[in-house]
PDB file of N, CA and C in Angstrom:
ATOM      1  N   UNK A   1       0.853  -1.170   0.000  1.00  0.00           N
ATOM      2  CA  UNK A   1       0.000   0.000   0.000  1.00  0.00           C
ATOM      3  C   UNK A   1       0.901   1.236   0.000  1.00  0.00           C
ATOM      4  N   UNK A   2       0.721   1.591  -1.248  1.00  0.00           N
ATOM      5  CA  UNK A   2       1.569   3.384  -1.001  1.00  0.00           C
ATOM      6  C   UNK A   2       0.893   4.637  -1.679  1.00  0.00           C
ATOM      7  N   UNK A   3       1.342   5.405  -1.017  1.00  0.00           N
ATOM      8  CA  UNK A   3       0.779   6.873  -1.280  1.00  0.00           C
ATOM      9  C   UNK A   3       0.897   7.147  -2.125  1.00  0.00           C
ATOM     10  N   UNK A   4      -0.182   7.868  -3.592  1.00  0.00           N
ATOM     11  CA  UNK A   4       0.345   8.647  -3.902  1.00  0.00           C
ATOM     12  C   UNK A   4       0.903   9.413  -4.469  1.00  0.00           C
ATOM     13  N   UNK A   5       1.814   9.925  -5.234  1.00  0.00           N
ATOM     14  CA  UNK A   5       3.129  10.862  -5.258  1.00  0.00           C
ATOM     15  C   UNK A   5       2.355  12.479  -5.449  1.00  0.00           C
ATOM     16  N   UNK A   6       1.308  12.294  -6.309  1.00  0.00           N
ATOM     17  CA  UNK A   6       0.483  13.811  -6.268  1.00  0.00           C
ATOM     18  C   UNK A   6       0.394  13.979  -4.081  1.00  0.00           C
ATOM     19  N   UNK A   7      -0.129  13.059  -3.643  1.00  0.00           N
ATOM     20  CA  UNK A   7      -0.731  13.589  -2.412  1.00  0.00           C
ATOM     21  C   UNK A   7       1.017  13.917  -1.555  1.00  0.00           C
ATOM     22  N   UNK A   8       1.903  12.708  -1.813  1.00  0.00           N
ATOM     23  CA  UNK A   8       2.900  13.230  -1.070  1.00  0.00           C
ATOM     24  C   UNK A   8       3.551  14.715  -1.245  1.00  0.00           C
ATOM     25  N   UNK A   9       3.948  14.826  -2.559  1.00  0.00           N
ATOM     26  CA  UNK A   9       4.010  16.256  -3.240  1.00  0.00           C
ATOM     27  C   UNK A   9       3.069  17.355  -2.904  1.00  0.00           C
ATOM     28  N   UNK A  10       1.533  17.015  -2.440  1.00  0.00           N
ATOM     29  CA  UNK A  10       0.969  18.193  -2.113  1.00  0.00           C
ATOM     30  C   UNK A  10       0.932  18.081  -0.273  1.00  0.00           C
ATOM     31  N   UNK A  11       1.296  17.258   0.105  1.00  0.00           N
ATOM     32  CA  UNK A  11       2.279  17.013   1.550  1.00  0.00           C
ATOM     33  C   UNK A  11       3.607  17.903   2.022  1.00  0.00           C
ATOM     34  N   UNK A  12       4.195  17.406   1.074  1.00  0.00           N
ATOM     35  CA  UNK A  12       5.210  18.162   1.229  1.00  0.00           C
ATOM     36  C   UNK A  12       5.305  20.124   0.831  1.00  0.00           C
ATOM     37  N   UNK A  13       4.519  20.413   0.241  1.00  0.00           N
ATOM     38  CA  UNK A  13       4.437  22.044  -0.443  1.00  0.00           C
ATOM     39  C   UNK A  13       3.639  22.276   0.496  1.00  0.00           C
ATOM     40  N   UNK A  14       3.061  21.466   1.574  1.00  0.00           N
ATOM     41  CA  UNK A  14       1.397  22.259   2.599  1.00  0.00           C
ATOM     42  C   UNK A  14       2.887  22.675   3.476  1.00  0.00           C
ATOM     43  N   UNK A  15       4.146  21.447   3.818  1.00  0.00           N
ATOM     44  CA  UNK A  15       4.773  21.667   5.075  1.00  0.00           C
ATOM     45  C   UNK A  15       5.750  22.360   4.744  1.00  0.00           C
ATOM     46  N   UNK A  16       6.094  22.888   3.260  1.00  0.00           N
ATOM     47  CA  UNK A  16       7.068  24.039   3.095  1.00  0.00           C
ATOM     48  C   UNK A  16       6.156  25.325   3.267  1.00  0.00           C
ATOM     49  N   UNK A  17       5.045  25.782   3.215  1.00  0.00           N
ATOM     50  CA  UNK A  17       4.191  26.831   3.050  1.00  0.00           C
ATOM     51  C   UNK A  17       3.966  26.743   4.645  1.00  0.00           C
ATOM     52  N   UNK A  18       4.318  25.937   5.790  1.00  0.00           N
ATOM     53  CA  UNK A  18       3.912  26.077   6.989  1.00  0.00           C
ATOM     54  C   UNK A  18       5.401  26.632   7.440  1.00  0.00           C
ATOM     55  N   UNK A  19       6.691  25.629   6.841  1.00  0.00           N
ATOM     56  CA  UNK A  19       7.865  26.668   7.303  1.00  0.00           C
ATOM     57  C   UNK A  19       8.394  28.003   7.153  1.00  0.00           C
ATOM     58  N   UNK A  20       7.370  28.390   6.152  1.00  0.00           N
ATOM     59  CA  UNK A  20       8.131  29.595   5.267  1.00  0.00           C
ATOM     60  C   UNK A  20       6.896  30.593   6.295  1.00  0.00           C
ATOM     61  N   UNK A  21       5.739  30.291   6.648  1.00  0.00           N
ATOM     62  CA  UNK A  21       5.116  31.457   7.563  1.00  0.00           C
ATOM     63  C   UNK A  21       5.819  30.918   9.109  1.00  0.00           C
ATOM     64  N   UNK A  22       5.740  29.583   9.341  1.00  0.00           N
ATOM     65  CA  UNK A  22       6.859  29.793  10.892  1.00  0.00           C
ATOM     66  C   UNK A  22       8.285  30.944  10.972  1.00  0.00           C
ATOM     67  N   UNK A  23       8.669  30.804  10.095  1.00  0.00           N
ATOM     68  CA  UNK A  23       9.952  31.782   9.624  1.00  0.00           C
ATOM     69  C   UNK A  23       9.797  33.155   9.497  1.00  0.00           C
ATOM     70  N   UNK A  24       8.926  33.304   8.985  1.00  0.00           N
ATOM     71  CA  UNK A  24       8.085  34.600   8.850  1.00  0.00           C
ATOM     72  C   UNK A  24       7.596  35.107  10.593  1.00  0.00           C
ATOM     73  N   UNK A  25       7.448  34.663  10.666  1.00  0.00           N
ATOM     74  CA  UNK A  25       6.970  34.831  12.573  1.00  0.00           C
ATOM     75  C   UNK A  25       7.541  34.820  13.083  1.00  0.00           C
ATOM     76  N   UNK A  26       8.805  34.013  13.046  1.00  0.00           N
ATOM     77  CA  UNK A  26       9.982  34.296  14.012  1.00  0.00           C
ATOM     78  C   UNK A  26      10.654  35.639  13.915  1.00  0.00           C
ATOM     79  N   UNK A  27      10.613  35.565  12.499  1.00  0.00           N
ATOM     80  CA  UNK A  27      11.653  36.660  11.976  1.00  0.00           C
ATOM     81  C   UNK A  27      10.734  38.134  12.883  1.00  0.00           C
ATOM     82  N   UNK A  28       9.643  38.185  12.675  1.00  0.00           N
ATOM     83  CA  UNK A  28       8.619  39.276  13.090  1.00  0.00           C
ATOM     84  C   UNK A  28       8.229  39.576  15.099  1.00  0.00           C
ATOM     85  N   UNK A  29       8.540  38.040  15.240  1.00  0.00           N
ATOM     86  CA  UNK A  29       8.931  38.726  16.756  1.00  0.00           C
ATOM     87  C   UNK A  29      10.192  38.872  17.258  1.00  0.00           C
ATOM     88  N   UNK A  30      11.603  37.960  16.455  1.00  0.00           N
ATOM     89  CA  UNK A  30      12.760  38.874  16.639  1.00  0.00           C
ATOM     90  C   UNK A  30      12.498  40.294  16.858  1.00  0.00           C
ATOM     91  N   UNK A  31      12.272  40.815  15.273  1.00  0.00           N
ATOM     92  CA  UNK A  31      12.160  42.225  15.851  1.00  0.00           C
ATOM     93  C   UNK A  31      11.420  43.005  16.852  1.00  0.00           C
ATOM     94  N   UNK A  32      10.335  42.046  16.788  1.00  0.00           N
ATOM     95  CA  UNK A  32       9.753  42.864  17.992  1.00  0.00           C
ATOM     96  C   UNK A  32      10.360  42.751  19.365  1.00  0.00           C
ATOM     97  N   UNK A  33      11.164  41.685  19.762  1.00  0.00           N
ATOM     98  CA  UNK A  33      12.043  41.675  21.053  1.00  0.00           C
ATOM     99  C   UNK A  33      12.815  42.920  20.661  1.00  0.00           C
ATOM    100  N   UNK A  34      13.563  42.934  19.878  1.00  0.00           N
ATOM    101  CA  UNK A  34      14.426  43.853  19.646  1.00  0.00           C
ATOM    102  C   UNK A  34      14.524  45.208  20.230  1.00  0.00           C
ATOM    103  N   UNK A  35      13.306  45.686  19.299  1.00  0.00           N
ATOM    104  CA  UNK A  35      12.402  47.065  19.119  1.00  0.00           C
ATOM    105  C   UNK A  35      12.256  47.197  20.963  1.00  0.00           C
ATOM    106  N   UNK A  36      11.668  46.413  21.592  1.00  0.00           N
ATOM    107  CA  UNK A  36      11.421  46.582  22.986  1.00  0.00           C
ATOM    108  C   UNK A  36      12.419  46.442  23.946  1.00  0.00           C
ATOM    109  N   UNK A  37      13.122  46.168  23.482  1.00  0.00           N
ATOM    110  CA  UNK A  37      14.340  45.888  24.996  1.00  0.00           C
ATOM    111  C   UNK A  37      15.091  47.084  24.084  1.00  0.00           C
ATOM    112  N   UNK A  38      15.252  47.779  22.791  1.00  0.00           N
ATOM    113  CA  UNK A  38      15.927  48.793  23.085  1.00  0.00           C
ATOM    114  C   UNK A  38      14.615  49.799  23.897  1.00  0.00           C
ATOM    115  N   UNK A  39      13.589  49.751  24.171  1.00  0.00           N
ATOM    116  CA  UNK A  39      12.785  51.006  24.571  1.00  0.00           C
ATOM    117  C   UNK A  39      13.039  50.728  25.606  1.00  0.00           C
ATOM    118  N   UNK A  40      13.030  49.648  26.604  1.00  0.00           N
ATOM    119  CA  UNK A  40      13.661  49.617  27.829  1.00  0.00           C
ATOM    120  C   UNK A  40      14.544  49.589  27.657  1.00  0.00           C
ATOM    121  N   UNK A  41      16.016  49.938  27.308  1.00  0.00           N
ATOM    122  CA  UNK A  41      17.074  50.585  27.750  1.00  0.00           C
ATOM    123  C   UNK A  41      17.121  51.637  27.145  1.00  0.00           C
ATOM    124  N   UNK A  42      16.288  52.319  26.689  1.00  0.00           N
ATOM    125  CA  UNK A  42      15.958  54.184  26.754  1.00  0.00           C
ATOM    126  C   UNK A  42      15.309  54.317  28.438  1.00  0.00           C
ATOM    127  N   UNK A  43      14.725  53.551  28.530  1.00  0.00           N
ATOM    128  CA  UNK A  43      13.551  53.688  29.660  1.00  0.00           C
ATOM    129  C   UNK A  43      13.980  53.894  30.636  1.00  0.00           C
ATOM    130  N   UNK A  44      15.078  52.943  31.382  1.00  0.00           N
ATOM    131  CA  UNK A  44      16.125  52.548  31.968  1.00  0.00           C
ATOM    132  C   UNK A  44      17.208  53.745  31.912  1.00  0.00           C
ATOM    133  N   UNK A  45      17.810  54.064  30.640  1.00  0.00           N
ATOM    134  CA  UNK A  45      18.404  54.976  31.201  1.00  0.00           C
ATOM    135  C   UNK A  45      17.927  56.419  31.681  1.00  0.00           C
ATOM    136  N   UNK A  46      16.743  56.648  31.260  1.00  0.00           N
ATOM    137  CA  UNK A  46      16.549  57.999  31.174  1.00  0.00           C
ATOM    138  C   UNK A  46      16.028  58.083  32.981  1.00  0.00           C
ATOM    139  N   UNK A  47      15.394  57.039  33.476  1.00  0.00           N
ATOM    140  CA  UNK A  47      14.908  56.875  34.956  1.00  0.00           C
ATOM    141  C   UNK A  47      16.481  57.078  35.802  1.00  0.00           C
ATOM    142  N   UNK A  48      17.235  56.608  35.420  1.00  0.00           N
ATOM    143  CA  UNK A  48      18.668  56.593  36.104  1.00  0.00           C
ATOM    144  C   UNK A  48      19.732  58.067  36.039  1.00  0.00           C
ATOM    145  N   UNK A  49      18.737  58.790  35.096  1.00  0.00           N
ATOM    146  CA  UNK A  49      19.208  60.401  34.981  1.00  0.00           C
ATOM    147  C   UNK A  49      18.428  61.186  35.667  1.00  0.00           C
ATOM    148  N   UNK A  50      16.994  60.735  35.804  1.00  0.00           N
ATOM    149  CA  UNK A  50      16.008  61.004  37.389  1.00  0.00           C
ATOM    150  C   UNK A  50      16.135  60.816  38.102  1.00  0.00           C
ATOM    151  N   UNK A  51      17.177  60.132  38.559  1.00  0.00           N
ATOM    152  CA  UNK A  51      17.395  59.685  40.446  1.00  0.00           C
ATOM    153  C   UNK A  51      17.066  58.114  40.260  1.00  0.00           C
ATOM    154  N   UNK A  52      16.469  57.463  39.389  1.00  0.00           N
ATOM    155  CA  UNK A  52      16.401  55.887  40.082  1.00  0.00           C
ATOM    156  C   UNK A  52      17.466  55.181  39.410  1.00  0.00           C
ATOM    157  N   UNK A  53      18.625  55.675  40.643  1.00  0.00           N
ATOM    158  CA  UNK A  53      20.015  54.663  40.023  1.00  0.00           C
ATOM    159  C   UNK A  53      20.004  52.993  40.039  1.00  0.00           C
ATOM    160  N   UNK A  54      19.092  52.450  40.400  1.00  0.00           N
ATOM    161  CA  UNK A  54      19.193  50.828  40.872  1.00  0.00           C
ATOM    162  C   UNK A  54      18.297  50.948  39.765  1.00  0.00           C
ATOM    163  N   UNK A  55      17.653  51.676  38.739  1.00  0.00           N
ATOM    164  CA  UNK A  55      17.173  50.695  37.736  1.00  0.00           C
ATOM    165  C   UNK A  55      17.853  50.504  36.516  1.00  0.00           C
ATOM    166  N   UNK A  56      19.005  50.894  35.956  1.00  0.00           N
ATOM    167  CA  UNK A  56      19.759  50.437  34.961  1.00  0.00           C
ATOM    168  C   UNK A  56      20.319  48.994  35.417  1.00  0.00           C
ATOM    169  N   UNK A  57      21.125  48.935  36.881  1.00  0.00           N
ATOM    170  CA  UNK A  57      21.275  47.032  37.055  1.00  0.00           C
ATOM    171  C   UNK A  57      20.030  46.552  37.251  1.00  0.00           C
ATOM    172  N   UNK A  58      19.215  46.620  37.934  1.00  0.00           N
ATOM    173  CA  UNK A  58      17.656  46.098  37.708  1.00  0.00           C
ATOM    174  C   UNK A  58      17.197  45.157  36.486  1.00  0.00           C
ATOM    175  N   UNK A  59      17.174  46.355  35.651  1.00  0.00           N
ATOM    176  CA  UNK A  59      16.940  46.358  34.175  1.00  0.00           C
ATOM    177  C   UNK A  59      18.405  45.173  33.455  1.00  0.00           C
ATOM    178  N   UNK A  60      19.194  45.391  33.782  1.00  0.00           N
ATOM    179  CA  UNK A  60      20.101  44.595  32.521  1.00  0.00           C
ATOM    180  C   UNK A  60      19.991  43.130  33.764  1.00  0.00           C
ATOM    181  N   UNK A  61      19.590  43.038  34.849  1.00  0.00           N
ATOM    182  CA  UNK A  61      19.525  41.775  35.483  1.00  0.00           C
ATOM    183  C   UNK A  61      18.235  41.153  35.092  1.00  0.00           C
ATOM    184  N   UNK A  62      17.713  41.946  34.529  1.00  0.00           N
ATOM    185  CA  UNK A  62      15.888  41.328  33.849  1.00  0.00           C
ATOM    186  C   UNK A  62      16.463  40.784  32.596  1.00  0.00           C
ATOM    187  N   UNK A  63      17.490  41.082  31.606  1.00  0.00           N
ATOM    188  CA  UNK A  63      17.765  40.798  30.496  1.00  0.00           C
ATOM    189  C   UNK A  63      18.317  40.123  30.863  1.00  0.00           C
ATOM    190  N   UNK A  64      18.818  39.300  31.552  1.00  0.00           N
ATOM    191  CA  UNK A  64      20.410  39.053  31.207  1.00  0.00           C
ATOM    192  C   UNK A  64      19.447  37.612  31.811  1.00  0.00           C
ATOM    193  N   UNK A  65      18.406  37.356  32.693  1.00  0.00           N
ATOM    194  CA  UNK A  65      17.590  36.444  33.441  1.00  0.00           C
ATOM    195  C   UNK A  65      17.282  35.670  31.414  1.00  0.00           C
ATOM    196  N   UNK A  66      16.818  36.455  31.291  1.00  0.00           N
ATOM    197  CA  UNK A  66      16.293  35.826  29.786  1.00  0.00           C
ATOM    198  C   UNK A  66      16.967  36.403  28.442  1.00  0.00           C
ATOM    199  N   UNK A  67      18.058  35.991  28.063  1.00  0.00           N
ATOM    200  CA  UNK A  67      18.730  36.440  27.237  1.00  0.00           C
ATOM    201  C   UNK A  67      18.412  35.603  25.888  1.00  0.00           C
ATOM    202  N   UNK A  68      18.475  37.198  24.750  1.00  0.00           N
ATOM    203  CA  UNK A  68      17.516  36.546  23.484  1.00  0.00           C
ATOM    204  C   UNK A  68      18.487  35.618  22.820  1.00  0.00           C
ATOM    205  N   UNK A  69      17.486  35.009  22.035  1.00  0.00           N
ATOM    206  CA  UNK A  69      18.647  34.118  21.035  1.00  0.00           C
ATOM    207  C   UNK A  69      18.626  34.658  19.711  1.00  0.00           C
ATOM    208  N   UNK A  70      19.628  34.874  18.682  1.00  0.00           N
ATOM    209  CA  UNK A  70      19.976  35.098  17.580  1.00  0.00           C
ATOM    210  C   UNK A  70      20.146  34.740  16.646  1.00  0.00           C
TER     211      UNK A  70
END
C-alpha cells in the first residue's frame, strides 16, 4: 500500500508553506524583542538620569535572566 506521489508532493508544499510562515513569525517577533528591549534601555536609562540609580542594574539583570537568542 503506497501513497500517492500527487498527495505526497501536495504534503510536502502544505509543510514548506507552513515553514516559510513559521519563519516569517519568528523573523517578526525577533524584531519585535528587539524594538522593545531597546525602549527599555531608553527607559532605563533615562529613569537613572532622574534619580532611580538601581534601575539600569535592575533592568540589565531582567535581560540578562532571559537572554535573546539570535
Amino acid at each position: 500500500m503506497s501513497i500517492p506521489q500527487e498527495l505526497l508532493y501536495a504534503q510536502i508544499n502544505n509543510l514548506i508553506d507552513e515553514l516559510k510562515k513559521s519563519e516569517a513569525e519568528n523573523a517578526r517577533l525577533k524584531e519585535q524583542v528587539e524594538r522593545l528591549t531597546k525602549a527599555g534601555d531608553f527607559m532605563a536609562n533615562r529613569l537613572m538620569y532622574q534619580g532611580y540609580h538601581l534601575t539600569i542594574p535592575q533592568w540589565n539583570e531582567a535581560k540578562d535572566k532571559y537572554p535573546r537568542r539570535v
